[in-house]
N, C-alpha and C. Protein backbone atom coordinates (compact mmCIF):
# COMPACT_ATOMS: atom_id res chain seq x y z
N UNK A 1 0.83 -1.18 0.00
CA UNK A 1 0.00 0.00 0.00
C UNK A 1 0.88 1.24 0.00
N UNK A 2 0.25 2.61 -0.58
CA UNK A 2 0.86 3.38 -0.37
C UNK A 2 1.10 4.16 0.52
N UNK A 3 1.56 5.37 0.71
CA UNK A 3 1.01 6.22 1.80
C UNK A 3 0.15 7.13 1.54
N UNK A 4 -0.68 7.25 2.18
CA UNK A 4 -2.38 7.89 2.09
C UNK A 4 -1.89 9.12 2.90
N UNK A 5 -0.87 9.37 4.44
CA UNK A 5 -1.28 10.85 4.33
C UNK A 5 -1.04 11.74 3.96
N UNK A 6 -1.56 12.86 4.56
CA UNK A 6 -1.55 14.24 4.02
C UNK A 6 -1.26 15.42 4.88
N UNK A 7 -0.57 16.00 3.57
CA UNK A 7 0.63 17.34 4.69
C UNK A 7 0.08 18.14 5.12
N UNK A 8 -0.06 18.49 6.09
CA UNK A 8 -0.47 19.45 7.09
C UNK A 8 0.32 20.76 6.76
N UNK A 9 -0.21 21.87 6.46
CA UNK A 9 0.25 23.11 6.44
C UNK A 9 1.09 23.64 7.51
N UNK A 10 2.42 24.45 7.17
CA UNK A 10 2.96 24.58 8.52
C UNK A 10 2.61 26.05 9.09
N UNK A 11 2.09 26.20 10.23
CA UNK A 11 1.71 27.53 10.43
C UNK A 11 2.62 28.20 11.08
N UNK A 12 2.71 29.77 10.65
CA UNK A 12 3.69 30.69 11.19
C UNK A 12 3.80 30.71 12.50
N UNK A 13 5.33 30.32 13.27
CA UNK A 13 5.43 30.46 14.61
C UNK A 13 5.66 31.29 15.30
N UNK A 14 6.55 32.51 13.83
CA UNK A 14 7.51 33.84 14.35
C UNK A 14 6.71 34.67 13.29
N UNK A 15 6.95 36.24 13.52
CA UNK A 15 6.62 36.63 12.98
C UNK A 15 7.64 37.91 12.78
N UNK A 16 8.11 38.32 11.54
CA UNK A 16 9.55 38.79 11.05
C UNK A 16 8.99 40.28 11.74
N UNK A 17 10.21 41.16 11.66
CA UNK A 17 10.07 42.47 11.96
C UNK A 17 9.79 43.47 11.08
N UNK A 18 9.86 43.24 10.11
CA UNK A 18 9.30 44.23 9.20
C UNK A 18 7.44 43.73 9.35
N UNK A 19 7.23 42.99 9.72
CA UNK A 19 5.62 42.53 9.82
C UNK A 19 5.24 44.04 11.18
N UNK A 20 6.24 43.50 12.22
CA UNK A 20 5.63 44.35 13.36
C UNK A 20 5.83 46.10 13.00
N UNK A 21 7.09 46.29 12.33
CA UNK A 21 7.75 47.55 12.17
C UNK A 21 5.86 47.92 10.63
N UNK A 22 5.75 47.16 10.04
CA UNK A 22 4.45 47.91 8.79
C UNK A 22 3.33 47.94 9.76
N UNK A 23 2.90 46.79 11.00
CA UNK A 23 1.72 46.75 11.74
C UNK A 23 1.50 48.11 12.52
N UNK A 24 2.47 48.23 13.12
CA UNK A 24 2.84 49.47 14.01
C UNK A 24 2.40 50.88 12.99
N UNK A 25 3.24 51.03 12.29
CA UNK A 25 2.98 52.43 11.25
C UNK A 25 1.79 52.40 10.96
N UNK A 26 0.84 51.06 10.28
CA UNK A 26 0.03 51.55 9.50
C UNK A 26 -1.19 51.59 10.45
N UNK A 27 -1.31 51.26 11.72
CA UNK A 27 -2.23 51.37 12.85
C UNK A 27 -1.93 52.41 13.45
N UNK A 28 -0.96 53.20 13.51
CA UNK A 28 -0.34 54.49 14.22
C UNK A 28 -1.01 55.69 12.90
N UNK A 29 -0.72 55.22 11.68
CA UNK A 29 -1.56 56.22 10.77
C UNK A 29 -2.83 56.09 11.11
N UNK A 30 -3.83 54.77 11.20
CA UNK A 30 -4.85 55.03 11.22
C UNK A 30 -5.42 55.50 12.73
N UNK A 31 -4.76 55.27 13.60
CA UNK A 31 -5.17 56.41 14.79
C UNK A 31 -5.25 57.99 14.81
N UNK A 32 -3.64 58.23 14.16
CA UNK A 32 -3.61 59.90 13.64
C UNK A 32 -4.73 60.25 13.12
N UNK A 33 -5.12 59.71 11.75
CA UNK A 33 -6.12 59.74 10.79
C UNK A 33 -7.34 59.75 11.80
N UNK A 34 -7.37 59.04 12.47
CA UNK A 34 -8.96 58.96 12.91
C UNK A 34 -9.36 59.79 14.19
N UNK A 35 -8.33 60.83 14.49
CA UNK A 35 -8.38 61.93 15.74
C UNK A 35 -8.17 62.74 14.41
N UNK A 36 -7.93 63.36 14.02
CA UNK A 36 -7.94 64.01 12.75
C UNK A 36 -9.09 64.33 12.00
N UNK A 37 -9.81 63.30 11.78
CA UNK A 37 -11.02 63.28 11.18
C UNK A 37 -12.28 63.17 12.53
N UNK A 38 -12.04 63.20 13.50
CA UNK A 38 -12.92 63.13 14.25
C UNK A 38 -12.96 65.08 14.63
N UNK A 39 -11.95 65.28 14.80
CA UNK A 39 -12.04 66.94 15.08
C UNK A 39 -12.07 67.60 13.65
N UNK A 40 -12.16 67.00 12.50
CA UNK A 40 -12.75 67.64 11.40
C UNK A 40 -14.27 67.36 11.27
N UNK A 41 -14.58 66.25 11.88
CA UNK A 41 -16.20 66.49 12.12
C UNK A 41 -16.45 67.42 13.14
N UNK A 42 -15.92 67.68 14.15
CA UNK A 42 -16.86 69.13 14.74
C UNK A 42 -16.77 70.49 13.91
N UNK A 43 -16.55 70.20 13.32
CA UNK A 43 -16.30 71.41 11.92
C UNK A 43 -18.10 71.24 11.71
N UNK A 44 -18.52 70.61 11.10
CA UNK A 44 -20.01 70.05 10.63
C UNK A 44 -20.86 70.90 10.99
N UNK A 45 -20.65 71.85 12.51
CA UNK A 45 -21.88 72.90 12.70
C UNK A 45 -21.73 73.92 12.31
N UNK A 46 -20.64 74.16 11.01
CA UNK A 46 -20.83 75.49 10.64
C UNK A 46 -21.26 75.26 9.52
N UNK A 47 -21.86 74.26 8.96
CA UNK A 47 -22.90 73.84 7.93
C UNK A 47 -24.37 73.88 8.38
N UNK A 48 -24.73 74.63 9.65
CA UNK A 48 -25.62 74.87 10.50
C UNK A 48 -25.95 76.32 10.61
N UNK A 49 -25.01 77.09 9.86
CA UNK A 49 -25.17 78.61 10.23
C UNK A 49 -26.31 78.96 9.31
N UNK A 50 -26.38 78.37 7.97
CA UNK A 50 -27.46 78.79 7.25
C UNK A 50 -29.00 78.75 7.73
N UNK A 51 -29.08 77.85 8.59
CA UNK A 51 -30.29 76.84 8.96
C UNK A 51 -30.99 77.91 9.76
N UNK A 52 -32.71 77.90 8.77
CA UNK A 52 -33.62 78.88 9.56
C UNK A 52 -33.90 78.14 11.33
N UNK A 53 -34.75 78.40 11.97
CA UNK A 53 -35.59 77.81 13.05
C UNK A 53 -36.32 76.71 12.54
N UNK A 54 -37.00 76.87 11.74
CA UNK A 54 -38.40 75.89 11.40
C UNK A 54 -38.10 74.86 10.41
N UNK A 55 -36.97 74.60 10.24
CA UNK A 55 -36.29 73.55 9.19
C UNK A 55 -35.58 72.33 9.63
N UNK A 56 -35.32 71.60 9.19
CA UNK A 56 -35.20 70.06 9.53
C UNK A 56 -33.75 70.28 9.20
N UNK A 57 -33.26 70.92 8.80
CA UNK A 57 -31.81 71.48 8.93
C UNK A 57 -30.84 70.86 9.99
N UNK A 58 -31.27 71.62 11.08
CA UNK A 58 -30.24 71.21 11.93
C UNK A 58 -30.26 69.63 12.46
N UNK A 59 -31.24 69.13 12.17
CA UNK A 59 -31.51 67.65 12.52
C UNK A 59 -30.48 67.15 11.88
N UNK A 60 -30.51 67.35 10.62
CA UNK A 60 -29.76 66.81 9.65
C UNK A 60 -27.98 66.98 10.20
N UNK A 61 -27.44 68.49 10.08
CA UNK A 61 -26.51 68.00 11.21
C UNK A 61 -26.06 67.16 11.98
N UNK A 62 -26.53 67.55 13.12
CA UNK A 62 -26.48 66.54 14.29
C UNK A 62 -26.45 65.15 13.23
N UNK A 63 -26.94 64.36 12.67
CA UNK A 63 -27.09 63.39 12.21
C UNK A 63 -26.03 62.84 11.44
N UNK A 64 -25.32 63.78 10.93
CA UNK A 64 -24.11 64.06 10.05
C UNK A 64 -23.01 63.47 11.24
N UNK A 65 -23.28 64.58 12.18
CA UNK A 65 -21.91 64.64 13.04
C UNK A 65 -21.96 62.88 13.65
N UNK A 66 -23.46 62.73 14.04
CA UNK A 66 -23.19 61.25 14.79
C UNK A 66 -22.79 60.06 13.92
N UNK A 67 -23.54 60.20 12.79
CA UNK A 67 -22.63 58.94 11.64
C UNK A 67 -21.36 59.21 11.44
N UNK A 68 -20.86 60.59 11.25
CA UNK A 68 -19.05 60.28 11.10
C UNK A 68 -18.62 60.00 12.44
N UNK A 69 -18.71 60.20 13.57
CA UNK A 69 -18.53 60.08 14.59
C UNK A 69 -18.32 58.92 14.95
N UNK A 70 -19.42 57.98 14.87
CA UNK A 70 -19.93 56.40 15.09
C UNK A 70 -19.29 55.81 13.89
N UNK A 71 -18.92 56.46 13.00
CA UNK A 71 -18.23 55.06 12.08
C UNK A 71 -17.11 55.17 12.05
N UNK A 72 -16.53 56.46 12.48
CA UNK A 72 -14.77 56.40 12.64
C UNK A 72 -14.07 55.59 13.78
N UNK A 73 -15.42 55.38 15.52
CA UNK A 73 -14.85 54.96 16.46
C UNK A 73 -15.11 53.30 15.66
N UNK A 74 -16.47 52.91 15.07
CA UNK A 74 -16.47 51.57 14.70
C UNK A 74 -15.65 50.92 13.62
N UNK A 75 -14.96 51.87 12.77
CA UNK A 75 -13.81 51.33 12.11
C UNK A 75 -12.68 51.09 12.89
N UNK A 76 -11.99 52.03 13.90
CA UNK A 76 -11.09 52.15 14.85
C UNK A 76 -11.27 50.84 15.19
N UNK A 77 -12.06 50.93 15.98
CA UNK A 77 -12.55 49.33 17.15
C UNK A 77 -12.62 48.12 16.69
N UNK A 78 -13.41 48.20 15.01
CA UNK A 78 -13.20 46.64 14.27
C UNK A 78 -11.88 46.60 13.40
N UNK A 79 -11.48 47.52 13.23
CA UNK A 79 -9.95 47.40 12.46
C UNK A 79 -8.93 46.64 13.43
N UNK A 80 -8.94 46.89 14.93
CA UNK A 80 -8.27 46.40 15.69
C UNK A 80 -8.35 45.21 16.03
N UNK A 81 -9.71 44.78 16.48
CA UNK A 81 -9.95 43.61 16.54
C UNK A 81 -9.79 42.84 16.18
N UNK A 82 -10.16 43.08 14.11
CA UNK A 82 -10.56 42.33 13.61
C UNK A 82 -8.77 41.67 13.09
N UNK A 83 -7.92 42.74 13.39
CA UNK A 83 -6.43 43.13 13.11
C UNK A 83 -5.72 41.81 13.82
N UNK A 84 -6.16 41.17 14.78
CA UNK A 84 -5.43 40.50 16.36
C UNK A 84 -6.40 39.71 15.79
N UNK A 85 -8.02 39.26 15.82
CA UNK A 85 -7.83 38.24 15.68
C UNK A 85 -7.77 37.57 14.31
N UNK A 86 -7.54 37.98 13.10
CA UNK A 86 -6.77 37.42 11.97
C UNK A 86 -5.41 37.08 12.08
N UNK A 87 -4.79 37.75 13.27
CA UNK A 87 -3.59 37.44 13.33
C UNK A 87 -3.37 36.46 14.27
N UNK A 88 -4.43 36.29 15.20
CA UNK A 88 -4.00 35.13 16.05
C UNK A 88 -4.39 33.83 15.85
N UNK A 89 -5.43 33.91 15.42
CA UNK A 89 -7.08 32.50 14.72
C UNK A 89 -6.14 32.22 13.25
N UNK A 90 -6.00 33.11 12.68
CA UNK A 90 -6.20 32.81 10.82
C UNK A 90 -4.84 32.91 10.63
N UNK A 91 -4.06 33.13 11.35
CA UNK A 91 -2.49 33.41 10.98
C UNK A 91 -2.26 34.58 9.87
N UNK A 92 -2.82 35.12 9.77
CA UNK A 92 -2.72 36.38 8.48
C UNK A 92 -1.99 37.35 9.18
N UNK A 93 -1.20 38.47 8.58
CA UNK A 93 -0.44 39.36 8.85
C UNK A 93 -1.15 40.35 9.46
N UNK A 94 -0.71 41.17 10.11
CA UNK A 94 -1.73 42.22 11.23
C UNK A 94 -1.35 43.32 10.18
N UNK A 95 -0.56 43.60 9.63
CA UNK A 95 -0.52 44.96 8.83
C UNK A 95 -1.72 45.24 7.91
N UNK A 96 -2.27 43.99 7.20
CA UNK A 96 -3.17 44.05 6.35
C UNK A 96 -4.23 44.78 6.77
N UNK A 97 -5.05 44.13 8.22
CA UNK A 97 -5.90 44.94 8.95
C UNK A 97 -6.01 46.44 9.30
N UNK A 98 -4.71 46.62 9.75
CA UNK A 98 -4.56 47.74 9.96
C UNK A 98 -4.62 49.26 8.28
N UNK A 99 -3.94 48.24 7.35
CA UNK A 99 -4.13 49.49 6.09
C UNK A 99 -5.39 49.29 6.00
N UNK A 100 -6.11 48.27 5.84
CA UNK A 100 -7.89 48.59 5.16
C UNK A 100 -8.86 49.26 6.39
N UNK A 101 -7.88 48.73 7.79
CA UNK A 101 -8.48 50.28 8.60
C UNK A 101 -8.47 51.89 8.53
N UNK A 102 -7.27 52.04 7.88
CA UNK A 102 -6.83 53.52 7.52
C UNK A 102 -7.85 53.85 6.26
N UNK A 103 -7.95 52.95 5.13
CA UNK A 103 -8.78 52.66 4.21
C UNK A 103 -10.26 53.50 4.08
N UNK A 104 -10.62 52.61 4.81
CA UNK A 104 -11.98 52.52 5.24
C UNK A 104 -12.39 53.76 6.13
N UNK A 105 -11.52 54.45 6.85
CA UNK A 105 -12.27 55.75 7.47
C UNK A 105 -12.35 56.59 6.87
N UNK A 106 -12.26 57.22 5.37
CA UNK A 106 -12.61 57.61 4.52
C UNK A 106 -14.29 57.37 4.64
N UNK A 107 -14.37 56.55 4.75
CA UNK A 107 -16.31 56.13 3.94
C UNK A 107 -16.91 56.98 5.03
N UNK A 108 -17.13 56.55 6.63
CA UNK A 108 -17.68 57.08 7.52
C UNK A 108 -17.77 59.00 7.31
N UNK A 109 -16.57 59.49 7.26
CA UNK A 109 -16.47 60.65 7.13
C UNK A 109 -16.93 61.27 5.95
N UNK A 110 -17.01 60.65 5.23
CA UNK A 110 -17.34 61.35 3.36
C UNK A 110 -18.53 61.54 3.75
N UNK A 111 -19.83 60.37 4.48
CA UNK A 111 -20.89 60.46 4.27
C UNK A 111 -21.81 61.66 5.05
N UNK A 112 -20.81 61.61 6.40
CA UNK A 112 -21.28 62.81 7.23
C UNK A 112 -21.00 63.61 6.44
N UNK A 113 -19.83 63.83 5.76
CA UNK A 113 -19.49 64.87 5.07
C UNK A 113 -20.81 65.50 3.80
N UNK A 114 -21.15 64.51 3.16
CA UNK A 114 -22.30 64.53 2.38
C UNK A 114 -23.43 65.03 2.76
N UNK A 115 -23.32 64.24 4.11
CA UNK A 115 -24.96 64.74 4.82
C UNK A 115 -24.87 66.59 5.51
N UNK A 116 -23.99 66.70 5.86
CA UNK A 116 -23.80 68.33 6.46
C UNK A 116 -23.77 69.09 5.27
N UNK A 117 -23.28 68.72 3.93
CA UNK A 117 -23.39 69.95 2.86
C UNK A 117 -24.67 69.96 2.48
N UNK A 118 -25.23 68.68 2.57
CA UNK A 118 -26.83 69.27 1.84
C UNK A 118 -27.57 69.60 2.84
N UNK A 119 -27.26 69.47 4.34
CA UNK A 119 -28.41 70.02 5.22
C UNK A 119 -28.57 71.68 4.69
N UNK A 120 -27.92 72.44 4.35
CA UNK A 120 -27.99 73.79 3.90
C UNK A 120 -29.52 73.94 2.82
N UNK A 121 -29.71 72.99 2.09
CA UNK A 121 -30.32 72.93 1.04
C UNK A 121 -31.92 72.77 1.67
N UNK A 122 -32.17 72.23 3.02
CA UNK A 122 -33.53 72.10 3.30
C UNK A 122 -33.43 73.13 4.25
N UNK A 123 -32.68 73.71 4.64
CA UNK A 123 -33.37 75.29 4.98
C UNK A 123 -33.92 76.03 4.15
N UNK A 124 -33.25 75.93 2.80
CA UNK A 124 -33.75 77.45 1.87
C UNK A 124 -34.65 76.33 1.38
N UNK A 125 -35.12 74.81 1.09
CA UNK A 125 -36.24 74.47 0.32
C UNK A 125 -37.47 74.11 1.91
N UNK A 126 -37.45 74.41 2.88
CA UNK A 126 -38.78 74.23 3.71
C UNK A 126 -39.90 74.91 3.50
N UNK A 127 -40.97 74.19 4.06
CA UNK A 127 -42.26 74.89 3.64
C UNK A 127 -42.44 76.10 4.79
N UNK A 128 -43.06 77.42 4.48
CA UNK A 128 -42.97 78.09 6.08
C UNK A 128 -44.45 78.41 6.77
């Protein structure tokens, strides 16, 4: 008979220094980045100066500020996580996590960003 088994994959035991030296930077950018963009969202209420009283305006704001807000800490928080445990469960490199965290806080912020320029637009279109 022959031999029937089968090779077992060998999984990474060490992990080189340029792994920790790219993990480090590119999670250190996306922290900068994401205190950065968090105090460029309190910027958002001067997209509020236009806004009559009787307009859904400022709702809109506020609404702005809490989605960039809430998706920069929930990228932060799952970038990390998700950073450690791919690297500890799946054996995958932690740097990877960390760039599509830097990545990805772009989206959160664009949209607040989106939503605070047109709140201007339902002040001057409300009914009075």
């Amino acid at each position: 008979m022959g031999d029937t088994s089968t090779k077992v994959p060998q999984l990474r035991s060490t992990v080189s220094w340029w792994e920790i030296v790219l993990a480090v930077v590119c999670y250190g950018l996306a922290f900068s980045t994401a205190a950065f963009l968090l105090i460029m969202t309190a910027m958002f209420a001067m997209a509020a100066d236009s806004c009559q009283s009787p307009s859904p305006c400022l709702d809109r704001v506020n609404q702005a500020g809490a989605i960039s807000a809430g998706g920069i800490a929930t990228v932060v928080v799952g970038g990390v996580i998700a950073g450690v445990v791919a690297a500890v469960i799946a054996r995958r490199q932690i740097w990877v996590c960390g760039l599509a965290t830097l990545v990805l806080l772009v989206v959160p912020f664009s949209v607040g960003m989106t939503m605070a320029n047109s709140a201007g637009d339902l002040s001057t279109t409300s009914v009075r």
